[in-house]
C-alpha atoms as a PDB file:
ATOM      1  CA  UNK A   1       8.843 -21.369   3.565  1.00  0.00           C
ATOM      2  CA  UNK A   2       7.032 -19.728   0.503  1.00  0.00           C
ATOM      3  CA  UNK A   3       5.727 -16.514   0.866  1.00  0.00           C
ATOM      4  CA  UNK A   4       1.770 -17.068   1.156  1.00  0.00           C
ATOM      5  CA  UNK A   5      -1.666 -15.207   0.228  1.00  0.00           C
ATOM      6  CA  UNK A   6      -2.785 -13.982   3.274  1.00  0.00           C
ATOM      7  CA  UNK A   7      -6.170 -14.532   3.623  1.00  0.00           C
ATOM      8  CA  UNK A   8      -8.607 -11.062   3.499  1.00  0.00           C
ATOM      9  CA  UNK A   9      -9.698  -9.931   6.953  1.00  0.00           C
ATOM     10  CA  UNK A  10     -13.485  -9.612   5.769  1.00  0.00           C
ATOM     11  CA  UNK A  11     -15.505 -10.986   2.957  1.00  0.00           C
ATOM     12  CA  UNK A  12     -15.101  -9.345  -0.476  1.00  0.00           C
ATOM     13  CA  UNK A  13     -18.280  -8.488  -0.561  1.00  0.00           C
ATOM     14  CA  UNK A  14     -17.859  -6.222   2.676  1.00  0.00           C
ATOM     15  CA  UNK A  15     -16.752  -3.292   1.361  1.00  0.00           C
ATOM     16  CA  UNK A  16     -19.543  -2.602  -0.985  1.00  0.00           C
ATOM     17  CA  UNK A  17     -20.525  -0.201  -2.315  1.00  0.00           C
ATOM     18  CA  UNK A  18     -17.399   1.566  -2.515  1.00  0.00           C
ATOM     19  CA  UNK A  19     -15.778  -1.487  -4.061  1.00  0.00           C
ATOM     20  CA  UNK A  20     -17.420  -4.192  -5.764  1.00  0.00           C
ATOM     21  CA  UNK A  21     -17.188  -7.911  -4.748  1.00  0.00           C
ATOM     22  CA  UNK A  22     -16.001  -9.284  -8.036  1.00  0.00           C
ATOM     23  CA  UNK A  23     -12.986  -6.027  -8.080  1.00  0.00           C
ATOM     24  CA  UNK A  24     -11.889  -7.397  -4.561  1.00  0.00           C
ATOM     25  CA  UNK A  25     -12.352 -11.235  -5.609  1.00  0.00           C
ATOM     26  CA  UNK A  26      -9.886 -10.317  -8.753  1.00  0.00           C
ATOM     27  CA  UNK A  27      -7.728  -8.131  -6.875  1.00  0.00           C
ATOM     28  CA  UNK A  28      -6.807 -10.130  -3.635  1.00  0.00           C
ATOM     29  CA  UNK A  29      -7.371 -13.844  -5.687  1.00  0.00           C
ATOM     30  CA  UNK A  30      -5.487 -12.700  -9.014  1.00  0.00           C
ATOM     31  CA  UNK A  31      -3.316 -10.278  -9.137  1.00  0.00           C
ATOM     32  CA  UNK A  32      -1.861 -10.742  -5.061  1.00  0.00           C
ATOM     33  CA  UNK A  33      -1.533 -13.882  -5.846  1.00  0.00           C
ATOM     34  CA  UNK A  34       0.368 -13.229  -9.027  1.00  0.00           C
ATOM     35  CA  UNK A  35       2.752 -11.296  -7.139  1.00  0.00           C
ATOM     36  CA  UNK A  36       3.801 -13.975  -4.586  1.00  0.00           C
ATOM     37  CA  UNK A  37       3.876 -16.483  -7.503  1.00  0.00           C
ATOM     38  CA  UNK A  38       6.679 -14.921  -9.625  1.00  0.00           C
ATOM     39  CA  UNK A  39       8.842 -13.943  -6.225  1.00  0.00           C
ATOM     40  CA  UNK A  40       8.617 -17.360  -4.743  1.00  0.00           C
ATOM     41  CA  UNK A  41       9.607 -18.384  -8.960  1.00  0.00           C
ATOM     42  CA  UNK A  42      12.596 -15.467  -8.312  1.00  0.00           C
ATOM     43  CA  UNK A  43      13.753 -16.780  -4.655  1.00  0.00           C
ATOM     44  CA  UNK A  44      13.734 -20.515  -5.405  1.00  0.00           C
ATOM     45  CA  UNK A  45      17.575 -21.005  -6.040  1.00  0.00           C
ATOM     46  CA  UNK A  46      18.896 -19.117  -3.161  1.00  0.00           C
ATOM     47  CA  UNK A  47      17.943 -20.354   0.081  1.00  0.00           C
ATOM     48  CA  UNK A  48      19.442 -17.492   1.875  1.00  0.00           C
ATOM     49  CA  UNK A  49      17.324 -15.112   0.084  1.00  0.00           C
ATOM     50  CA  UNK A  50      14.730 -17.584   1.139  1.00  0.00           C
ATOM     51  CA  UNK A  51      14.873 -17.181   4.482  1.00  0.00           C
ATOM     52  CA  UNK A  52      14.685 -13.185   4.771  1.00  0.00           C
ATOM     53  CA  UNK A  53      11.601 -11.448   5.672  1.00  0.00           C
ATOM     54  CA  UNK A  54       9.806  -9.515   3.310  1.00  0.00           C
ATOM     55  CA  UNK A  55      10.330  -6.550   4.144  1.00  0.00           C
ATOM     56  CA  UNK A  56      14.468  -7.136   4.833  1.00  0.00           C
ATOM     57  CA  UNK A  57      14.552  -7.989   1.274  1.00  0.00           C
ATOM     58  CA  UNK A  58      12.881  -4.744   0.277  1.00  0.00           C
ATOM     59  CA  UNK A  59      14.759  -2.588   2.636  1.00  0.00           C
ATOM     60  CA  UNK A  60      18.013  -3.884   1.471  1.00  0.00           C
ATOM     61  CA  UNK A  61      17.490  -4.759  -2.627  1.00  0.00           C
ATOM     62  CA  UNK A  62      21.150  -4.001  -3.409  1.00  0.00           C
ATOM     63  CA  UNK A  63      21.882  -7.443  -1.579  1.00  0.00           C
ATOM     64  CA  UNK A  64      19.607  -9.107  -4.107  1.00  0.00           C
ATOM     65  CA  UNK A  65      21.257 -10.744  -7.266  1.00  0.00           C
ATOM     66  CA  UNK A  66      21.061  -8.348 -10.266  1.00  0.00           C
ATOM     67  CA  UNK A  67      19.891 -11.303 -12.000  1.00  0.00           C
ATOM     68  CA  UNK A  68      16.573 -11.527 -10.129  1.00  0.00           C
ATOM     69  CA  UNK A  69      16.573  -7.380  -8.440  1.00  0.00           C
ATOM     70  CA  UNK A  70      14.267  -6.279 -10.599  1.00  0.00           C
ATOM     71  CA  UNK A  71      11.371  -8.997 -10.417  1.00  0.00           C
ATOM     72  CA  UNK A  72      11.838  -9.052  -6.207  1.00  0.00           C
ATOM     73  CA  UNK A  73      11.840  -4.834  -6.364  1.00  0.00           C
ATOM     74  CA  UNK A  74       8.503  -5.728  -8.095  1.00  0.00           C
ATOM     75  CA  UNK A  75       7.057  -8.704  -7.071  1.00  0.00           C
ATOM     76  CA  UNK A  76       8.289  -8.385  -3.538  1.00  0.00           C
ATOM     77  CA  UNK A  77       6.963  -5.169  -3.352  1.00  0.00           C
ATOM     78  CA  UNK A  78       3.600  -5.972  -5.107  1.00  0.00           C
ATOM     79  CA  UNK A  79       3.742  -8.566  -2.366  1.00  0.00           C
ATOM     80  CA  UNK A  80       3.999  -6.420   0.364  1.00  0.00           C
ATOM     81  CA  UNK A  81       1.828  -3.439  -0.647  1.00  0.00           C
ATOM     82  CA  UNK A  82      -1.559  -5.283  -0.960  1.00  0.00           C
ATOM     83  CA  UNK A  83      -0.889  -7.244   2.108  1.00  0.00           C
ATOM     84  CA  UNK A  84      -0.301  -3.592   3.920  1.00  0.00           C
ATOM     85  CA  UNK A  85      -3.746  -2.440   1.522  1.00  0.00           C
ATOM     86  CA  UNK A  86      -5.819  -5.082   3.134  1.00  0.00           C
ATOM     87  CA  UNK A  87      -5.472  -4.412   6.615  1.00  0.00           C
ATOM     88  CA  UNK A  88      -6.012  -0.370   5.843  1.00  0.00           C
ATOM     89  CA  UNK A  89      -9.523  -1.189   5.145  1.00  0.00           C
ATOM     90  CA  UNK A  90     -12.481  -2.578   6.618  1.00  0.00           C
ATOM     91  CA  UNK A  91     -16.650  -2.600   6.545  1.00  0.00           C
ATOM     92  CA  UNK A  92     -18.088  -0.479   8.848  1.00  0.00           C
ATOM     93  CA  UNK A  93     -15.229   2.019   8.945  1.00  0.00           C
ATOM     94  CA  UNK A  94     -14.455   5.797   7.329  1.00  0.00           C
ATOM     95  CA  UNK A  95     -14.684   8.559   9.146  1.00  0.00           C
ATOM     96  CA  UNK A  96     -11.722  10.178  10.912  1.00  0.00           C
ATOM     97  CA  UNK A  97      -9.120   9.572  12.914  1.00  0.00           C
ATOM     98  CA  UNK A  98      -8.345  10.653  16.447  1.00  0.00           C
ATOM     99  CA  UNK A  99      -5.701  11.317  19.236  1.00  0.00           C
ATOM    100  CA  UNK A 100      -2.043  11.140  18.315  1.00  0.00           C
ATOM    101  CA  UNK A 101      -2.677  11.025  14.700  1.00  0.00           C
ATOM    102  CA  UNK A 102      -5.367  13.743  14.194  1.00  0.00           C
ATOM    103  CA  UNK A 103      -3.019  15.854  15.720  1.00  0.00           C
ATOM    104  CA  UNK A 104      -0.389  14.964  13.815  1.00  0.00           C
ATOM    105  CA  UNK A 105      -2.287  15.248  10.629  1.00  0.00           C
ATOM    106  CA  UNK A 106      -3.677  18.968  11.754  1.00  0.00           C
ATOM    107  CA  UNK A 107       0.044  19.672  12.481  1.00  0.00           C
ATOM    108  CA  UNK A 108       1.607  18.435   8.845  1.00  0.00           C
ATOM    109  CA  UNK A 109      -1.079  19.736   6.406  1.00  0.00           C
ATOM    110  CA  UNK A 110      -3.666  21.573   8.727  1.00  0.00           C
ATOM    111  CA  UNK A 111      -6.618  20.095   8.866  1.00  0.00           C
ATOM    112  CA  UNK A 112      -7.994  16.414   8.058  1.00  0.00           C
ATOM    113  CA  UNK A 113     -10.056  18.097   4.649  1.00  0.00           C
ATOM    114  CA  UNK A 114      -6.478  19.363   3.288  1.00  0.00           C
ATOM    115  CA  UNK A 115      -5.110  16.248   4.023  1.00  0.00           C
ATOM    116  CA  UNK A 116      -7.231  14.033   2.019  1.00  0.00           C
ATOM    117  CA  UNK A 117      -7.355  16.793  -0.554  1.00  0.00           C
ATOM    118  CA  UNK A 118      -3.739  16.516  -0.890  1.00  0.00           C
ATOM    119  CA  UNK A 119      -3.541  12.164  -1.205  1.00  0.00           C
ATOM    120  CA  UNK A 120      -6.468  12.629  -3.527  1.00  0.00           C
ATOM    121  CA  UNK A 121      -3.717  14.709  -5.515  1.00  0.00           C
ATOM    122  CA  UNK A 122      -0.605  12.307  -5.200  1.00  0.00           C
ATOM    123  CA  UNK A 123      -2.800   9.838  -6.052  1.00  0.00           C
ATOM    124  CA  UNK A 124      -4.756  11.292  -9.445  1.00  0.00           C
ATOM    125  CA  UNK A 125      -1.040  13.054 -10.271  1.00  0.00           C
ATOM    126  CA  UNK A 126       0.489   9.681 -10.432  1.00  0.00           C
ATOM    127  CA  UNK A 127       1.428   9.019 -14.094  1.00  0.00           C
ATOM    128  CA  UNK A 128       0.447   4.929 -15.192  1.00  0.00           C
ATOM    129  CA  UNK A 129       0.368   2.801 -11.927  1.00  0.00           C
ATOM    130  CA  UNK A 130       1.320   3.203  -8.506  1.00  0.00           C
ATOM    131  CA  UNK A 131       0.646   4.016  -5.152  1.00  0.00           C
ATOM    132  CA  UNK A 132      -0.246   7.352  -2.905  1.00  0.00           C
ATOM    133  CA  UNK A 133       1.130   7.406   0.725  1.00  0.00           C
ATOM    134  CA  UNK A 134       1.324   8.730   4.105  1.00  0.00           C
ATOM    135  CA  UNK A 135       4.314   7.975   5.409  1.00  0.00           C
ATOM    136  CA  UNK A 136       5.748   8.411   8.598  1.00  0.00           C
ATOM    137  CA  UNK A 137      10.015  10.126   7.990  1.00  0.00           C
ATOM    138  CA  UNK A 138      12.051  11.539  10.664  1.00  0.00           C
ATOM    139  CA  UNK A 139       9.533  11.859  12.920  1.00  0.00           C
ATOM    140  CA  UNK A 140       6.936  14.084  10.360  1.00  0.00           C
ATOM    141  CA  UNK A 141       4.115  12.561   8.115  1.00  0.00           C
ATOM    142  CA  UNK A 142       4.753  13.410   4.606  1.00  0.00           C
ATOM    143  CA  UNK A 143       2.447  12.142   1.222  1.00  0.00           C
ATOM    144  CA  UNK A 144       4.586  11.024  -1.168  1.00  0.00           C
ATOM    145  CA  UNK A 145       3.551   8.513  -4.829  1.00  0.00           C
ATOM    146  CA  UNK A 146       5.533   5.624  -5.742  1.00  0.00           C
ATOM    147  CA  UNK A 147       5.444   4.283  -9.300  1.00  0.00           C
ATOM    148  CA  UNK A 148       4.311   0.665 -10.153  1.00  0.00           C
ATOM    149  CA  UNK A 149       4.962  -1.797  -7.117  1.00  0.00           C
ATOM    150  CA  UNK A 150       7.181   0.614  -5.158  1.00  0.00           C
ATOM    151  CA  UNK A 151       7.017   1.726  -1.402  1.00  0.00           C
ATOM    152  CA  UNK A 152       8.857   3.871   0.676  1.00  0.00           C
ATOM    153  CA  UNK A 153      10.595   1.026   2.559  1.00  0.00           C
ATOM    154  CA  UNK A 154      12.966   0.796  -0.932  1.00  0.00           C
ATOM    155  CA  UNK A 155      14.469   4.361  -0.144  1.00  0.00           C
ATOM    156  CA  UNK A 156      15.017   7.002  -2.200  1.00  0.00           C
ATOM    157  CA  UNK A 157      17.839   5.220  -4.432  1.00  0.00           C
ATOM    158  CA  UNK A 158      14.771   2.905  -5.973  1.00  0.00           C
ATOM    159  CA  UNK A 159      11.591   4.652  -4.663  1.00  0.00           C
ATOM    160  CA  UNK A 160      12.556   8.620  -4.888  1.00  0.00           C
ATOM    161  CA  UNK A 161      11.162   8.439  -0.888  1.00  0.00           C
ATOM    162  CA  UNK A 162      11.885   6.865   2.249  1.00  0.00           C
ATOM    163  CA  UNK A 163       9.780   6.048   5.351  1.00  0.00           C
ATOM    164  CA  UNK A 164       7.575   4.212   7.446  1.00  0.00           C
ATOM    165  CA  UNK A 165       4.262   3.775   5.222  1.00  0.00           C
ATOM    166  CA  UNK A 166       1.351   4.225   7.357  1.00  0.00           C
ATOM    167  CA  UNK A 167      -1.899   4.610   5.003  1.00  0.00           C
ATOM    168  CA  UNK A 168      -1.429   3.781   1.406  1.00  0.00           C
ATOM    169  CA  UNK A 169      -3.733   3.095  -1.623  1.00  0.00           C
ATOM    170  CA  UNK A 170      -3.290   1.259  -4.830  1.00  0.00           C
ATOM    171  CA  UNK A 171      -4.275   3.667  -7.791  1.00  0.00           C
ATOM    172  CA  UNK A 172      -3.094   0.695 -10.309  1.00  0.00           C
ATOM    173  CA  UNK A 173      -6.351   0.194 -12.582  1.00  0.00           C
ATOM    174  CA  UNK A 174      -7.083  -3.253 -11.226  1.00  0.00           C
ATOM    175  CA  UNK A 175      -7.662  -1.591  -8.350  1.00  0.00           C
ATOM    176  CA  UNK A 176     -10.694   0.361  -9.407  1.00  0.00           C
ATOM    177  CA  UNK A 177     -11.799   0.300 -13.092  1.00  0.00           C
ATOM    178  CA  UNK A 178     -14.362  -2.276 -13.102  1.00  0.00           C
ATOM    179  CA  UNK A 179     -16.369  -0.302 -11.233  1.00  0.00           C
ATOM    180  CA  UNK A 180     -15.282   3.604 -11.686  1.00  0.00           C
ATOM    181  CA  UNK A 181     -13.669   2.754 -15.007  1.00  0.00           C
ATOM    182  CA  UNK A 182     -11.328   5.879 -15.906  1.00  0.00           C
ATOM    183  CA  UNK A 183     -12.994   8.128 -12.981  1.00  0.00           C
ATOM    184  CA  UNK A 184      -9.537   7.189 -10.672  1.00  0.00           C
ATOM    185  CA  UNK A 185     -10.631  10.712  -8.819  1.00  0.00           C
ATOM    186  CA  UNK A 186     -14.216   9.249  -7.872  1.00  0.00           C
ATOM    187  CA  UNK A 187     -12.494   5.977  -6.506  1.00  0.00           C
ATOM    188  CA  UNK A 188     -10.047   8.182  -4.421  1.00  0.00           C
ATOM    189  CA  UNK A 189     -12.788  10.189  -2.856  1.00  0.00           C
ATOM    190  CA  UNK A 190     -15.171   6.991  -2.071  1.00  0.00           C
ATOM    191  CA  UNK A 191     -12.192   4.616  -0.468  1.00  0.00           C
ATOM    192  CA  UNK A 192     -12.150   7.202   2.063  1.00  0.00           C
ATOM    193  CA  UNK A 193     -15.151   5.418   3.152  1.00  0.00           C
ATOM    194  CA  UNK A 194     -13.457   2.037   3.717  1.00  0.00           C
ATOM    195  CA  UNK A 195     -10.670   3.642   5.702  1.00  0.00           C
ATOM    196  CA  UNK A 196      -9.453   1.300   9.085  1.00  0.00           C
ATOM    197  CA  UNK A 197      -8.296   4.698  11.121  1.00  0.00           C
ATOM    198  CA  UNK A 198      -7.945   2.714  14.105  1.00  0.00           C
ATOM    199  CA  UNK A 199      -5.126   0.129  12.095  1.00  0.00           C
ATOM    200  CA  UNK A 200      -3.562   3.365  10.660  1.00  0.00           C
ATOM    201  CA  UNK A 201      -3.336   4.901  14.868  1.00  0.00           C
ATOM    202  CA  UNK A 202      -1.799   1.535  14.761  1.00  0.00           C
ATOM    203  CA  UNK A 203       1.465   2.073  12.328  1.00  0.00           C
ATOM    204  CA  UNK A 204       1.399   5.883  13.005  1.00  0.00           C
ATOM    205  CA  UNK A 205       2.252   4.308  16.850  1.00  0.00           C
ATOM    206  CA  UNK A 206       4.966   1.861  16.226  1.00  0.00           C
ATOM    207  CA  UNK A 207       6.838   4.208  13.400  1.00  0.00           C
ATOM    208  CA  UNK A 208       7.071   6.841  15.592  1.00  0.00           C
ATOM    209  CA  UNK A 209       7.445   4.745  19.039  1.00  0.00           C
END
């Protein structure tokens, strides 16, 4: 089977006014769909490569073909980033998390101010395009950036970090400029707003079960 668009869990209009309608209709339609275009265009001549999950082939890119590495490392993991990005956000959300992972946020950085304070930073410090995560490694959340399409699930050979991503958001300009423009720090502090805690209690769960 192809890899797919999966569909948005809420209208693209539901996460105004933190982001616009038209940024999500572009974002999700366009450039997701890009993605999974060009690695269903790299995968189509090896049927074992095929078969693998998304995430095996991320998790183990030195098993990929040279000849077709680098647009799976990127497409793949353009691919599976927005797919992850979706589900992280919702209408009606924001605030703070709670239980396990407050705790566990109040324990790595020390409180739930410093920690966005310190995203906000891996996120505005990352040179170009990329992404700013929390990330679940050895049993600690850490923040870490990846450049372009990477994620933590690469390893620190391709990524520089290695994890389970729990949170993460996109700070390519797509993501954000038709509405903030070049004000990437005013886009960081309003997605807070759109934040699914519950979904992120979620990951923090299974990546440390």
């Amino acid at each position: 089977m192809p890899h797919l668009l999966p569909a948005l869990p809420y209208a693209t209009d539901a996460l105004e006014p933190y982001i616009d309608a038209l940024t999500m209709e572009i974002h999700h339609g366009k450039h997701h769909q890009a993605y999974i275009d060009n690695l269903n265009k790299a995968l189509a001549d090896d049927a074992a490569l095929e078969t693998k999950s998304l995430e095996a082939l991320l998790t183990d890119l030195g098993s990929v073909p040279e000849s077709i590495r680098t647009a799976v490392r990127n497409n793949g993991g353009g691919h599976w980033n927005h797919s992850f990005f979706w589900e992280l956000m919702g209408p009606n959300a924001g605030g703070a998390p709670d239980g396990a992972l407050a705790a566990a946020i109040n324990e790595a950085f020390g409180s739930f101010d410093d920690f966005k304070a310190k995203l906000e930073a891996a996120g505005l410090t990352r040179f170009g395009s990329g992404w700013a995560w929390l990330l679940v490694n050895a049993g600690r959340l850490e923040i870490v950036s990846t450049a372009n399409q990477d994620n933590p699930l690469m390893g620190k050979a391709v990524a520089g970090c290695e994890g389970h991503p729990i949170l993460g958001v996109d700070v390519w300009e797509h993501a954000y400029y038709l509405k903030y423009q070049n004000r990437r720090g005013d886009y960081l502090k309003a997605w807070w707003n759109v934040v699914n805690w519950p979904v992120v209690s979620e990951h923090f769960a299974a990546a440390t079960r």
